[in-house]
PDB file of N, CA and C in Angstrom:
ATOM      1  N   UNK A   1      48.273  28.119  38.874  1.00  0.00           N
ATOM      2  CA  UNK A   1      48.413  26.782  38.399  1.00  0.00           C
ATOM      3  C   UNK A   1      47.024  26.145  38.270  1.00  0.00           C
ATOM      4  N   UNK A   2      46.989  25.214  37.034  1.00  0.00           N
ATOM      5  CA  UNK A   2      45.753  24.680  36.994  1.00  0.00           C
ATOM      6  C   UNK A   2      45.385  23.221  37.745  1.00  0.00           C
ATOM      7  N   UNK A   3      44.548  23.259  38.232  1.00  0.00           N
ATOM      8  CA  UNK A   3      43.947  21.429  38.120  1.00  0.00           C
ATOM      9  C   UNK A   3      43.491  20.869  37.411  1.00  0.00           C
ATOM     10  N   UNK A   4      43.353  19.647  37.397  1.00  0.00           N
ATOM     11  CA  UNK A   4      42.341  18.894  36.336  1.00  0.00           C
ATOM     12  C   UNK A   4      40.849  19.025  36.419  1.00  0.00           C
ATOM     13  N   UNK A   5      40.213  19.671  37.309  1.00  0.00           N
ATOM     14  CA  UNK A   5      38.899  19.991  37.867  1.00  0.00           C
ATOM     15  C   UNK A   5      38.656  21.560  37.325  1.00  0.00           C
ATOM     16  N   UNK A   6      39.757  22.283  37.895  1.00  0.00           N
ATOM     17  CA  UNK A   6      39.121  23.516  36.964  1.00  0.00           C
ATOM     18  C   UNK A   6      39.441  23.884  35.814  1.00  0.00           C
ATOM     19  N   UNK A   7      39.965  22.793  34.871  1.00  0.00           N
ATOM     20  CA  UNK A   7      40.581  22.815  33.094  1.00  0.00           C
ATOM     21  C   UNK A   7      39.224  22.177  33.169  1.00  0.00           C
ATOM     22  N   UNK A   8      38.505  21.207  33.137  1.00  0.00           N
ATOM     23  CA  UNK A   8      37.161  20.168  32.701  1.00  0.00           C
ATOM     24  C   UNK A   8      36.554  21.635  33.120  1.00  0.00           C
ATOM     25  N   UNK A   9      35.957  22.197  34.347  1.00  0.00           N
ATOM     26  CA  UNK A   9      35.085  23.553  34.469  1.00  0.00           C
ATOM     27  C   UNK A   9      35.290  24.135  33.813  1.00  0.00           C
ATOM     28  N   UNK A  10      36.299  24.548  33.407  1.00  0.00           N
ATOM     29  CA  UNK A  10      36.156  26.177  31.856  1.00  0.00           C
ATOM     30  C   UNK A  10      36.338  25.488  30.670  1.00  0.00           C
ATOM     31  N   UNK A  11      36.457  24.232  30.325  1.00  0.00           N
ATOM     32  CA  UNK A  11      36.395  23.384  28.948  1.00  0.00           C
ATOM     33  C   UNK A  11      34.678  23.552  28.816  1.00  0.00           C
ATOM     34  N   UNK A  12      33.616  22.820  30.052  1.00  0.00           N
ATOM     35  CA  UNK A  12      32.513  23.132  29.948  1.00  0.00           C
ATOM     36  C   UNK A  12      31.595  24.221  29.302  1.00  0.00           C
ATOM     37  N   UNK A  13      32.279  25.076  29.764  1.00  0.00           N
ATOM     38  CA  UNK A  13      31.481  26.506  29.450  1.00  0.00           C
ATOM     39  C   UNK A  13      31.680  27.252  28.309  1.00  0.00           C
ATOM     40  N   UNK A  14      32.877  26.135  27.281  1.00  0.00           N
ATOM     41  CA  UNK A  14      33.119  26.729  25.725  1.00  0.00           C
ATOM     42  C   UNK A  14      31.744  26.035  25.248  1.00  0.00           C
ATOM     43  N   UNK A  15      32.354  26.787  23.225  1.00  0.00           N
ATOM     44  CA  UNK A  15      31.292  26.184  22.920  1.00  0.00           C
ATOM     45  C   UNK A  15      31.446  24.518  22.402  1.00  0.00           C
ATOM     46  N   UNK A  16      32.655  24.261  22.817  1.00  0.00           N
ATOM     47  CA  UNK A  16      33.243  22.834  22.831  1.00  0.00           C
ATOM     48  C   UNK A  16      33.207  21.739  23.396  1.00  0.00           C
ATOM     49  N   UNK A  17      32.145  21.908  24.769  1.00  0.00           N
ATOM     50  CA  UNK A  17      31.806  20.950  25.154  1.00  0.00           C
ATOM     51  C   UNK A  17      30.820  19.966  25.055  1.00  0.00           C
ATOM     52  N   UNK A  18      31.294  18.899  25.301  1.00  0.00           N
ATOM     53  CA  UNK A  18      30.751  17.540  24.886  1.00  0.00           C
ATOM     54  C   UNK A  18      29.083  17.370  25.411  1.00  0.00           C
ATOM     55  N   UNK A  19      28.385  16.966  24.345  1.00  0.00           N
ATOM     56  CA  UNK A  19      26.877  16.753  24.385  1.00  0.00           C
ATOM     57  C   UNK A  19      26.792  15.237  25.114  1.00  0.00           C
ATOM     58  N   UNK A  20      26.101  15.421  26.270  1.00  0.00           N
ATOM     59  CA  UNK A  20      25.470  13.985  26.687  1.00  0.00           C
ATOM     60  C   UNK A  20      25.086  13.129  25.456  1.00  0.00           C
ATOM     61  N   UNK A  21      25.265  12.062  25.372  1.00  0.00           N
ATOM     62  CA  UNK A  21      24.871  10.936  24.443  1.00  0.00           C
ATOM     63  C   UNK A  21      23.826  10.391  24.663  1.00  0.00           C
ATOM     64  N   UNK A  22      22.613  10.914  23.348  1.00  0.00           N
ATOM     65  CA  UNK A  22      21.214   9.848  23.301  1.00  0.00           C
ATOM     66  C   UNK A  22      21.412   8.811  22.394  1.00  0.00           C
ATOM     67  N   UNK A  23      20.478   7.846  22.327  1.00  0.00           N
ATOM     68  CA  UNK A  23      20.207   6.457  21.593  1.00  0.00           C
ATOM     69  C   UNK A  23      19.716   7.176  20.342  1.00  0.00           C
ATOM     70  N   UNK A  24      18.999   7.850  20.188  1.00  0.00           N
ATOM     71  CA  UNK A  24      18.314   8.693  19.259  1.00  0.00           C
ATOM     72  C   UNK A  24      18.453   9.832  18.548  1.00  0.00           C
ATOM     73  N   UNK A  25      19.390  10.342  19.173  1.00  0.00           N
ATOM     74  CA  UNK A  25      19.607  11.609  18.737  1.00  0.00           C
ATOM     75  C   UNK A  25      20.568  11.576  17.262  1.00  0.00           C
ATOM     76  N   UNK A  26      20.648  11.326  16.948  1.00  0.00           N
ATOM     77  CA  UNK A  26      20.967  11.231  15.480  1.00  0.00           C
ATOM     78  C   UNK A  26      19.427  11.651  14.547  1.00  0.00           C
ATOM     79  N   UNK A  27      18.682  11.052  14.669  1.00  0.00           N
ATOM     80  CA  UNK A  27      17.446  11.035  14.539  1.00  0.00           C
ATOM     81  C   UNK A  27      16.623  12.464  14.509  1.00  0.00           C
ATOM     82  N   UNK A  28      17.196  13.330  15.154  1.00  0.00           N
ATOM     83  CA  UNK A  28      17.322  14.837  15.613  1.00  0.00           C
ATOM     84  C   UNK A  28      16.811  15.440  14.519  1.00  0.00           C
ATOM     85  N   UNK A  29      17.246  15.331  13.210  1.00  0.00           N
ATOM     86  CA  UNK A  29      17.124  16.322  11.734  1.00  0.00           C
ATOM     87  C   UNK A  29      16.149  15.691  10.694  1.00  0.00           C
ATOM     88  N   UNK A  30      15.588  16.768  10.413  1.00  0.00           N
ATOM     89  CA  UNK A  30      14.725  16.416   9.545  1.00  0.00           C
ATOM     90  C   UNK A  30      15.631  15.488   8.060  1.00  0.00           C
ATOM     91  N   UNK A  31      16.398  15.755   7.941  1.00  0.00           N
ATOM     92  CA  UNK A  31      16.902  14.782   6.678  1.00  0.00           C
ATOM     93  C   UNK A  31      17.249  13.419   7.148  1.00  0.00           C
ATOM     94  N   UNK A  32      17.476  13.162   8.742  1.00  0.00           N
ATOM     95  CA  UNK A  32      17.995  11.566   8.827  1.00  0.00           C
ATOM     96  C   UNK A  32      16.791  11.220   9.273  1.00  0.00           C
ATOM     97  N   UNK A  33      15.330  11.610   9.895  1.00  0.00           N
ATOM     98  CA  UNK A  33      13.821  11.462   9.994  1.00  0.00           C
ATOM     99  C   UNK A  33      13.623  10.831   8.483  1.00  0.00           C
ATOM    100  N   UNK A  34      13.902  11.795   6.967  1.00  0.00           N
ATOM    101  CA  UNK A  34      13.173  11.366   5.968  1.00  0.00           C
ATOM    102  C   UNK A  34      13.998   9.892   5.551  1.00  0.00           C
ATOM    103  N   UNK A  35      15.419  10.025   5.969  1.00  0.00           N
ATOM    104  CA  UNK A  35      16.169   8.403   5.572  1.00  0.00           C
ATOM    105  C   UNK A  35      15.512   7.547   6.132  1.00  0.00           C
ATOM    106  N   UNK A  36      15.100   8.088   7.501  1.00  0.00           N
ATOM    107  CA  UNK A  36      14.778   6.328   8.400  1.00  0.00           C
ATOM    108  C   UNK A  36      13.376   5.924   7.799  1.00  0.00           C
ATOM    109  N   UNK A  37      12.276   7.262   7.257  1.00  0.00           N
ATOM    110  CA  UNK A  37      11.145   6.847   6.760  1.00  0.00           C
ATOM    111  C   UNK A  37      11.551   5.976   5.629  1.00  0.00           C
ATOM    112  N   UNK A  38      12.488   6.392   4.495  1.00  0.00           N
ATOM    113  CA  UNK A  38      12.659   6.015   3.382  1.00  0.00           C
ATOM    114  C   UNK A  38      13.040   3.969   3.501  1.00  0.00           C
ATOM    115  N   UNK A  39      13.891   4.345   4.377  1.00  0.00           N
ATOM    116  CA  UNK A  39      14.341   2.719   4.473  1.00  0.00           C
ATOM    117  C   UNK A  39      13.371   2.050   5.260  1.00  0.00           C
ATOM    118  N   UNK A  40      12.504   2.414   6.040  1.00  0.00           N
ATOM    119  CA  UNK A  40      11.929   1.521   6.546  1.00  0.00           C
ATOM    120  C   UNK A  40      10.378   1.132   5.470  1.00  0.00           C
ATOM    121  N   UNK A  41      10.230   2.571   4.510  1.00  0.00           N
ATOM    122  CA  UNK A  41       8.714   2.349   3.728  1.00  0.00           C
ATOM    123  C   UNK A  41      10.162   0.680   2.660  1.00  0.00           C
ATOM    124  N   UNK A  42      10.781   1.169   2.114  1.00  0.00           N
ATOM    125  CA  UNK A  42      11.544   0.362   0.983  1.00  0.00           C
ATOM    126  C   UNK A  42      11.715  -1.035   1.655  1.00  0.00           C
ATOM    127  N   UNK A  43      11.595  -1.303   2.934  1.00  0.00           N
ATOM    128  CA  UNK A  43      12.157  -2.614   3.442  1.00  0.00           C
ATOM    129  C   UNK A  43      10.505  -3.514   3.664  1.00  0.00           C
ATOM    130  N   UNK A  44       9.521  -2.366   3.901  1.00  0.00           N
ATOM    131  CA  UNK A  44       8.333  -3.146   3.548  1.00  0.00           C
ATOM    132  C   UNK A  44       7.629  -3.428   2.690  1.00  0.00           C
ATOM    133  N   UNK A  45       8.083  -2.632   1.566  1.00  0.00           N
ATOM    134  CA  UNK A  45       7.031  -2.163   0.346  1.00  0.00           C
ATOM    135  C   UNK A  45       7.294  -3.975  -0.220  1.00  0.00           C
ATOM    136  N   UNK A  46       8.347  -4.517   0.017  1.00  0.00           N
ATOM    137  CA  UNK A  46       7.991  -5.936  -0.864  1.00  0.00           C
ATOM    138  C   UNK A  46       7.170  -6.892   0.042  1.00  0.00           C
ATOM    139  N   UNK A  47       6.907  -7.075   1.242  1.00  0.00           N
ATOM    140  CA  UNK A  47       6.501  -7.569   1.745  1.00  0.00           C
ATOM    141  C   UNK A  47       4.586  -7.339   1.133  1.00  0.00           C
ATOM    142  N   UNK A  48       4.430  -6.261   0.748  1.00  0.00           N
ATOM    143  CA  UNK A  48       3.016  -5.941   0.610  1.00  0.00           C
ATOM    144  C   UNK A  48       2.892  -6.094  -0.913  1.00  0.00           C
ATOM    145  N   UNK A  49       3.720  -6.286  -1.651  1.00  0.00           N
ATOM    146  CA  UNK A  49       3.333  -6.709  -3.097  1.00  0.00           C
ATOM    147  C   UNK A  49       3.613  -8.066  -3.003  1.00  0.00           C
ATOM    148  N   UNK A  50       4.036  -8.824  -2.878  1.00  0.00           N
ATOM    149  CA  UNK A  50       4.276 -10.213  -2.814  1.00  0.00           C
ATOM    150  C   UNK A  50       3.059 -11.019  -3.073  1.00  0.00           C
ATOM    151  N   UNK A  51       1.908 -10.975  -2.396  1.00  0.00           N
ATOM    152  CA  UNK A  51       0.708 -11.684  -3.606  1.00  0.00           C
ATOM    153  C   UNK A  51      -0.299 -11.018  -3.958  1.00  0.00           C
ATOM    154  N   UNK A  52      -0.304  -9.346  -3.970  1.00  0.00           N
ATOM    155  CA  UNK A  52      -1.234  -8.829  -4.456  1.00  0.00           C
ATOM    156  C   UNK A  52      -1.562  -9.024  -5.893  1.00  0.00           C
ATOM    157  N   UNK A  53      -0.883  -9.094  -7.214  1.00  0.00           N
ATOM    158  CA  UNK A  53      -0.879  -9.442  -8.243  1.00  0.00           C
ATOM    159  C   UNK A  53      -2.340 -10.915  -8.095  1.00  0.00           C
ATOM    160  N   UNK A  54      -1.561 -11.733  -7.487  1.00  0.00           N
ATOM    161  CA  UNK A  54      -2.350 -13.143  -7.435  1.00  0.00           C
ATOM    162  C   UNK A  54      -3.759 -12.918  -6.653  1.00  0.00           C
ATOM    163  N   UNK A  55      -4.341 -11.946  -5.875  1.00  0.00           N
ATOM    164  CA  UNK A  55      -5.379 -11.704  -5.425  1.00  0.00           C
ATOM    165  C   UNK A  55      -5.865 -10.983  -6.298  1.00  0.00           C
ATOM    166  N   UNK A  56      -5.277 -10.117  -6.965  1.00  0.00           N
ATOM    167  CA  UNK A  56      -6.144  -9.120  -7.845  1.00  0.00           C
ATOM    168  C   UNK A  56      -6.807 -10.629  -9.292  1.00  0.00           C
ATOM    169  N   UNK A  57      -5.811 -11.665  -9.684  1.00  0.00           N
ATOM    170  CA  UNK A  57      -6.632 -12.064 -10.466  1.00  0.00           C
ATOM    171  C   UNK A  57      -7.396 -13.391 -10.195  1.00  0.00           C
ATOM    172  N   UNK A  58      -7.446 -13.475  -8.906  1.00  0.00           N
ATOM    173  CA  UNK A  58      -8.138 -14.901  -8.549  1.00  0.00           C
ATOM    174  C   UNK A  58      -9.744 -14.051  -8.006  1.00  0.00           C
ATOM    175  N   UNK A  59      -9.497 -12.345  -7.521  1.00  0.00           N
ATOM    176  CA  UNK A  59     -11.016 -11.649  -7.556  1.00  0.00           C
ATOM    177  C   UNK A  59     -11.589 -11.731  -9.153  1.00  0.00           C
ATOM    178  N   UNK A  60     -10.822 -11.583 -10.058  1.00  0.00           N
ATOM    179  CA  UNK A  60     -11.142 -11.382 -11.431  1.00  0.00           C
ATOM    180  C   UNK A  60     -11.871 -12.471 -12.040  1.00  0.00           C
ATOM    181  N   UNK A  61     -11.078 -13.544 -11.553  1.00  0.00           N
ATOM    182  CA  UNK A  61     -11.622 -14.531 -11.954  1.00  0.00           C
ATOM    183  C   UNK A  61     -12.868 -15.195 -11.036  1.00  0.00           C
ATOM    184  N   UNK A  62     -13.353 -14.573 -10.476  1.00  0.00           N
ATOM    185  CA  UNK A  62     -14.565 -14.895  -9.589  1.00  0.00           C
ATOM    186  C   UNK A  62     -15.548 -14.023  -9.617  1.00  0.00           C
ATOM    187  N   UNK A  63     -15.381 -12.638 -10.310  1.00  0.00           N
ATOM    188  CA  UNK A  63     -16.024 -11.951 -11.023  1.00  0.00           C
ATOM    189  C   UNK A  63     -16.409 -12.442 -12.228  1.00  0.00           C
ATOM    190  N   UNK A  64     -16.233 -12.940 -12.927  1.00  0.00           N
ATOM    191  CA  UNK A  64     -16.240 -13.705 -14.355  1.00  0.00           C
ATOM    192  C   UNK A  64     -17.070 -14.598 -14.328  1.00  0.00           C
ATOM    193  N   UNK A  65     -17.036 -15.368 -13.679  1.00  0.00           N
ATOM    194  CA  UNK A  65     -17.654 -16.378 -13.012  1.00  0.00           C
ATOM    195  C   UNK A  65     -19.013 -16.596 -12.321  1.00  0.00           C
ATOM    196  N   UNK A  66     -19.134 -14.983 -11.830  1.00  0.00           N
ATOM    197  CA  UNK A  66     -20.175 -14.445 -11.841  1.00  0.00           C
ATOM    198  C   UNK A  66     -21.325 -14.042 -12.578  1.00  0.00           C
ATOM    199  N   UNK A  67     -20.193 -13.298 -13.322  1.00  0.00           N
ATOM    200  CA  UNK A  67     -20.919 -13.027 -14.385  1.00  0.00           C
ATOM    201  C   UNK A  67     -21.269 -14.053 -15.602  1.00  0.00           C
ATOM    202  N   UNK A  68     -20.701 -14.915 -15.472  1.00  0.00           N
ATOM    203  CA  UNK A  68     -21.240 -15.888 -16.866  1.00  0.00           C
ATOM    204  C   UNK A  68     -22.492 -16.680 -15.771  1.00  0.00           C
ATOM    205  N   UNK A  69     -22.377 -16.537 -14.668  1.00  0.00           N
ATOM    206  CA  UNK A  69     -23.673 -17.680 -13.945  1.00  0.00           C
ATOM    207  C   UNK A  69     -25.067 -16.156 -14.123  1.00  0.00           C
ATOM    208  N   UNK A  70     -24.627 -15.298 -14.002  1.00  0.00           N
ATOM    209  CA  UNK A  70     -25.599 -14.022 -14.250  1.00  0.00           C
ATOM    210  C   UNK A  70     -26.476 -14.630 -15.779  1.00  0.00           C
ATOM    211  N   UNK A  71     -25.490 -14.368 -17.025  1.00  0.00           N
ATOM    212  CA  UNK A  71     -26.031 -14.203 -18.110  1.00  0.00           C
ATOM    213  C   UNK A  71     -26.812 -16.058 -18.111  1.00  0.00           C
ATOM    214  N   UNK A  72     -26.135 -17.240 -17.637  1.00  0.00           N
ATOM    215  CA  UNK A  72     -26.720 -18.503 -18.085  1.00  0.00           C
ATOM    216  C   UNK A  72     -28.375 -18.560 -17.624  1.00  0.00           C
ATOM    217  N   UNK A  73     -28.223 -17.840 -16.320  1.00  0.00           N
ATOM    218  CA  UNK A  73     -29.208 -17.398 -15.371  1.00  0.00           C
ATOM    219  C   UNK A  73     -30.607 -16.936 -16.716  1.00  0.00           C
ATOM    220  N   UNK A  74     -30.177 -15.790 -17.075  1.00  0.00           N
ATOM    221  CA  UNK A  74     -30.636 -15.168 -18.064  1.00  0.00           C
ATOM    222  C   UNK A  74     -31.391 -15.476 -19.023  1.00  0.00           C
ATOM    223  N   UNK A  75     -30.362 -16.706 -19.466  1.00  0.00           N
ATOM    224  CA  UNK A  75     -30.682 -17.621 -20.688  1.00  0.00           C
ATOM    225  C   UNK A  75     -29.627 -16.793 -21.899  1.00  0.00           C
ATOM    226  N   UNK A  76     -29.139 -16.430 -21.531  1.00  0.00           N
ATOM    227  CA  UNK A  76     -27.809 -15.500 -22.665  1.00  0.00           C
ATOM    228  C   UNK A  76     -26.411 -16.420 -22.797  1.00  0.00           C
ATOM    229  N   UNK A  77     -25.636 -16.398 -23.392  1.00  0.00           N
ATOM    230  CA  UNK A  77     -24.063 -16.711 -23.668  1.00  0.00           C
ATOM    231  C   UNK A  77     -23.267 -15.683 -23.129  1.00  0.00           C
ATOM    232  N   UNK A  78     -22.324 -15.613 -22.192  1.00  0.00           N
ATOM    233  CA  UNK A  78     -21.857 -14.331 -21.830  1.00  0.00           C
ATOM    234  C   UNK A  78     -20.478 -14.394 -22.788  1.00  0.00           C
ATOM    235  N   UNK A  79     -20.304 -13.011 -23.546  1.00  0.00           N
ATOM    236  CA  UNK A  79     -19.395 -12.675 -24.702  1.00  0.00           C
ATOM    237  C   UNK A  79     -20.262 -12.318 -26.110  1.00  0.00           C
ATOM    238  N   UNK A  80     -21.791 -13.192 -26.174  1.00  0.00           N
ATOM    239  CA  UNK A  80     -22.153 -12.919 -27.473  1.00  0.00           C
ATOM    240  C   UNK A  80     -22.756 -11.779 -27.401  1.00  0.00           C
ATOM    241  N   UNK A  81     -23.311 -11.075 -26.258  1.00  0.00           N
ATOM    242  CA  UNK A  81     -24.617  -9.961 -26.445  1.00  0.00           C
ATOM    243  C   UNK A  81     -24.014  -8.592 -26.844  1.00  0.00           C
ATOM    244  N   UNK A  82     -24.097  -7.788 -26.904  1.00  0.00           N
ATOM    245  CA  UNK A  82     -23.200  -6.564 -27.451  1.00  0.00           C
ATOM    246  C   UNK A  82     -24.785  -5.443 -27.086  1.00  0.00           C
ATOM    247  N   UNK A  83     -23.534  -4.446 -26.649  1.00  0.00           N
ATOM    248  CA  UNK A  83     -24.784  -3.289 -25.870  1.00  0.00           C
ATOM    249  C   UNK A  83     -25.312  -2.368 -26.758  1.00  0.00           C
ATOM    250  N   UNK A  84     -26.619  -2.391 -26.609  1.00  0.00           N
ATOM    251  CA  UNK A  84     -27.808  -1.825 -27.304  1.00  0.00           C
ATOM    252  C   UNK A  84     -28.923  -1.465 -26.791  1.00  0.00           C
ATOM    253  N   UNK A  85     -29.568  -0.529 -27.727  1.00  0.00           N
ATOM    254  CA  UNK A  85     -30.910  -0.149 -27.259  1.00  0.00           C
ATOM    255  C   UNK A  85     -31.848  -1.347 -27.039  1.00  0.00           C
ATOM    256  N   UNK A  86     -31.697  -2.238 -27.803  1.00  0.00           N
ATOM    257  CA  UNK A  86     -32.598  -3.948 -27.172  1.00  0.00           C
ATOM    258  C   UNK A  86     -32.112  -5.066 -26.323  1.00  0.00           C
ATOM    259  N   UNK A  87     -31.153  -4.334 -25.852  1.00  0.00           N
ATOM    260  CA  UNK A  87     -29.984  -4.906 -24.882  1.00  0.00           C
ATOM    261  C   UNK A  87     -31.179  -5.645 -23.234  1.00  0.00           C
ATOM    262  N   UNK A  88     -31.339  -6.765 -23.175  1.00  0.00           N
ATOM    263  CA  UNK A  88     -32.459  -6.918 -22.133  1.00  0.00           C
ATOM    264  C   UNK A  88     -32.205  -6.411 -20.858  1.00  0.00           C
ATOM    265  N   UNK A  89     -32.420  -5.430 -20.088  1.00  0.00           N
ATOM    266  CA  UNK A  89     -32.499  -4.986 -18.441  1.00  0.00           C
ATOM    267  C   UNK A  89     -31.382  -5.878 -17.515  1.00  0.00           C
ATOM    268  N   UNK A  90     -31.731  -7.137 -17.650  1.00  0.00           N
ATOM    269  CA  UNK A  90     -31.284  -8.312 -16.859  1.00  0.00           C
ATOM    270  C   UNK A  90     -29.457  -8.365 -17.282  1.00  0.00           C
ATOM    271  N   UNK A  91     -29.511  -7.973 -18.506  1.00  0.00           N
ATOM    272  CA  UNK A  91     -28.031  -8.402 -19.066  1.00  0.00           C
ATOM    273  C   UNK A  91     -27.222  -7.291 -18.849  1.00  0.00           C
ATOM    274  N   UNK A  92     -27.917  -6.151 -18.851  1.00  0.00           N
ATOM    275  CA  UNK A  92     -27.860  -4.312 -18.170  1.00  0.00           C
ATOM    276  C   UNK A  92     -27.284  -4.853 -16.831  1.00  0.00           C
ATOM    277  N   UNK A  93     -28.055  -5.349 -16.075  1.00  0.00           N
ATOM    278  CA  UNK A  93     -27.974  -5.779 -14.770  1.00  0.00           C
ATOM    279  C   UNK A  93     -26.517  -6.413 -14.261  1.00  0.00           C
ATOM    280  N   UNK A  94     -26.537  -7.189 -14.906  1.00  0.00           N
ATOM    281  CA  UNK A  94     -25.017  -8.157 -15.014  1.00  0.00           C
ATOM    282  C   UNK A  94     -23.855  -7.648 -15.447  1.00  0.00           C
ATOM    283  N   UNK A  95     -23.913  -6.927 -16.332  1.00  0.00           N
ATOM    284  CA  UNK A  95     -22.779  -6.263 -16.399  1.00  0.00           C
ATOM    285  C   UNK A  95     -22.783  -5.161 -16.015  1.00  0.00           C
ATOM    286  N   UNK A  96     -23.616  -4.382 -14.955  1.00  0.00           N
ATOM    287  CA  UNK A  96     -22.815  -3.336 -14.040  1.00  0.00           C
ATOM    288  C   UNK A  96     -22.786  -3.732 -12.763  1.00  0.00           C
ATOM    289  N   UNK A  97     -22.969  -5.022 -12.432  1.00  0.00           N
ATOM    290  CA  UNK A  97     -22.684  -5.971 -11.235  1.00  0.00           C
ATOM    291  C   UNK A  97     -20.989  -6.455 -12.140  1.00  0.00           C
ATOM    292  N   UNK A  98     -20.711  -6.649 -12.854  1.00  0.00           N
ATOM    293  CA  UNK A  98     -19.537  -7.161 -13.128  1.00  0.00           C
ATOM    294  C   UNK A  98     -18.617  -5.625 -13.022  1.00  0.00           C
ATOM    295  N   UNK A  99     -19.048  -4.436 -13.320  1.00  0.00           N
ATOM    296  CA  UNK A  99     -17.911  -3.779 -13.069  1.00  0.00           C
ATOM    297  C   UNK A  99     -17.817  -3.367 -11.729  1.00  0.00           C
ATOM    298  N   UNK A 100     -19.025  -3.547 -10.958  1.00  0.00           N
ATOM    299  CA  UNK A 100     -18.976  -2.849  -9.286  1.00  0.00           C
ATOM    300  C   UNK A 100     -17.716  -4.111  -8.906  1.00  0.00           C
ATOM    301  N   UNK A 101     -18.030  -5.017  -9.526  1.00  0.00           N
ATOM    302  CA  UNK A 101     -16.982  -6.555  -8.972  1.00  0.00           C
ATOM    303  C   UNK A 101     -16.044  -6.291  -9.386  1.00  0.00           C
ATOM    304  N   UNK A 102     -15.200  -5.693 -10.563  1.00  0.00           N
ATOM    305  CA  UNK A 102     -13.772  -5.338 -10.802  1.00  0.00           C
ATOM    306  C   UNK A 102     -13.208  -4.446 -10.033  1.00  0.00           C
ATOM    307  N   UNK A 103     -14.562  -3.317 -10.158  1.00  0.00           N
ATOM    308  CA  UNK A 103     -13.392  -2.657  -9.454  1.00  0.00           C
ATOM    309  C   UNK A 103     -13.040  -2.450  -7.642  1.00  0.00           C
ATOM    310  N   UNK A 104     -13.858  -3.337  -7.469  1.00  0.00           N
ATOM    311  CA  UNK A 104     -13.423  -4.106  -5.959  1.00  0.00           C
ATOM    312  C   UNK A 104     -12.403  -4.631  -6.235  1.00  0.00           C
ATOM    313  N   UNK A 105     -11.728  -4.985  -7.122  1.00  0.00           N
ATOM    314  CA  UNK A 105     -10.609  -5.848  -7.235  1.00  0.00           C
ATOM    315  C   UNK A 105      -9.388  -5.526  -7.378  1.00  0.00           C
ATOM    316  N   UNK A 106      -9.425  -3.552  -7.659  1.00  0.00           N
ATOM    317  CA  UNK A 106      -8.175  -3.374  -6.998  1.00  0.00           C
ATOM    318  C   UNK A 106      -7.764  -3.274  -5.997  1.00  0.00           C
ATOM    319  N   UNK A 107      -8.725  -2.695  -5.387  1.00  0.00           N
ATOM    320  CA  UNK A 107      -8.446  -2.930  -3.491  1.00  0.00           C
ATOM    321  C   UNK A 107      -7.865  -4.278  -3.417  1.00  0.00           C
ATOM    322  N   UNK A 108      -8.138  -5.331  -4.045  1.00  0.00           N
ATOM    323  CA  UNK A 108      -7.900  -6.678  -3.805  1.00  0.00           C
ATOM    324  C   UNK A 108      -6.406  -6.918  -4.213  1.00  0.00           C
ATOM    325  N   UNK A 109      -6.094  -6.093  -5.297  1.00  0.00           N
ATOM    326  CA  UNK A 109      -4.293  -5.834  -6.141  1.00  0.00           C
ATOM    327  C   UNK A 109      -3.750  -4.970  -5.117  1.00  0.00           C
ATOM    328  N   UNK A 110      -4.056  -4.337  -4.297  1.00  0.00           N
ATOM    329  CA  UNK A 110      -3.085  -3.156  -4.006  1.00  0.00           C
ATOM    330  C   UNK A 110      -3.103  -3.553  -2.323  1.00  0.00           C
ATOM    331  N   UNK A 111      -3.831  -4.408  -1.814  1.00  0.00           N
ATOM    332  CA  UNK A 111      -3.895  -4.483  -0.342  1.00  0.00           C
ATOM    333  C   UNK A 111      -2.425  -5.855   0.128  1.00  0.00           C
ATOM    334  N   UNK A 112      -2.037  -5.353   1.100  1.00  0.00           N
ATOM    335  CA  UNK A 112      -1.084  -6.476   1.356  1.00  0.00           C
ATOM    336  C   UNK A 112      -1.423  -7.817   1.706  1.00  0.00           C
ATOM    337  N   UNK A 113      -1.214  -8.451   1.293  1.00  0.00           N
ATOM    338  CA  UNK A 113      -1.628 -10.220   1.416  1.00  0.00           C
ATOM    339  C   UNK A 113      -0.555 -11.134   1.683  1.00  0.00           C
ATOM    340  N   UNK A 114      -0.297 -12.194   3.004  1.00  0.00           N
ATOM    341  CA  UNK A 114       0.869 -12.826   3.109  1.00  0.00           C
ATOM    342  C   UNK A 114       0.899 -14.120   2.981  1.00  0.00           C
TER     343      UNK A 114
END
């Protein structure tokens, strides 16, 4: 005759017995690892575009700005000079200070800003 003590003892020792319960263990497999990455990158990704757009063109516009105080500096119009072999050094100057300044400015589009 059985007891209830030695039915739970040989239930144990199938391959049917019950796994202690973790908080985590779901978490266990590489495919519910790549869900939890997935939802947690998707639940932040708006938080980090939200004013990058508006930083990328308020750098732009302070690059610009730059650059037209460069060329007045100069004694030039910035928009009229057009690049050439008599192109003056100084105006050379200014506009590869204006592109080192753009393209700082995607770092400035792509970084999160709140």
């Amino acid at each position: 005759m059985f007891t209830c003590g030695s039915l739970l003892a040989s239930f144990n020792k199938t391959k049917y017995a019950l796994q202690p319960y973790t908080t985590f263990a779901m978490f266990q497999s590489s495919k519910m690892k790549f869900l939890l990455a997935v939802c947690v990158l998707m639940a932040l990704l708006p938080l980090s575009t939200v004013a990058g757009p508006l930083a990328y063109g308020v750098c732009q516009t302070g690059c610009n700005a730059g650059v037209v105080a460069c060329y007045a500096a100069a004694g030039f119009t910035f928009g009229t000079v057009t690049a050439g072999a008599s192109t003056p050094l100084v105006i050379m100057g200014c506009n590869a200070a204006l592109g080192v300044c753009m393209a700082g400015c995607v770092a400035a589009g792509f970084a999160p800003t709140l």
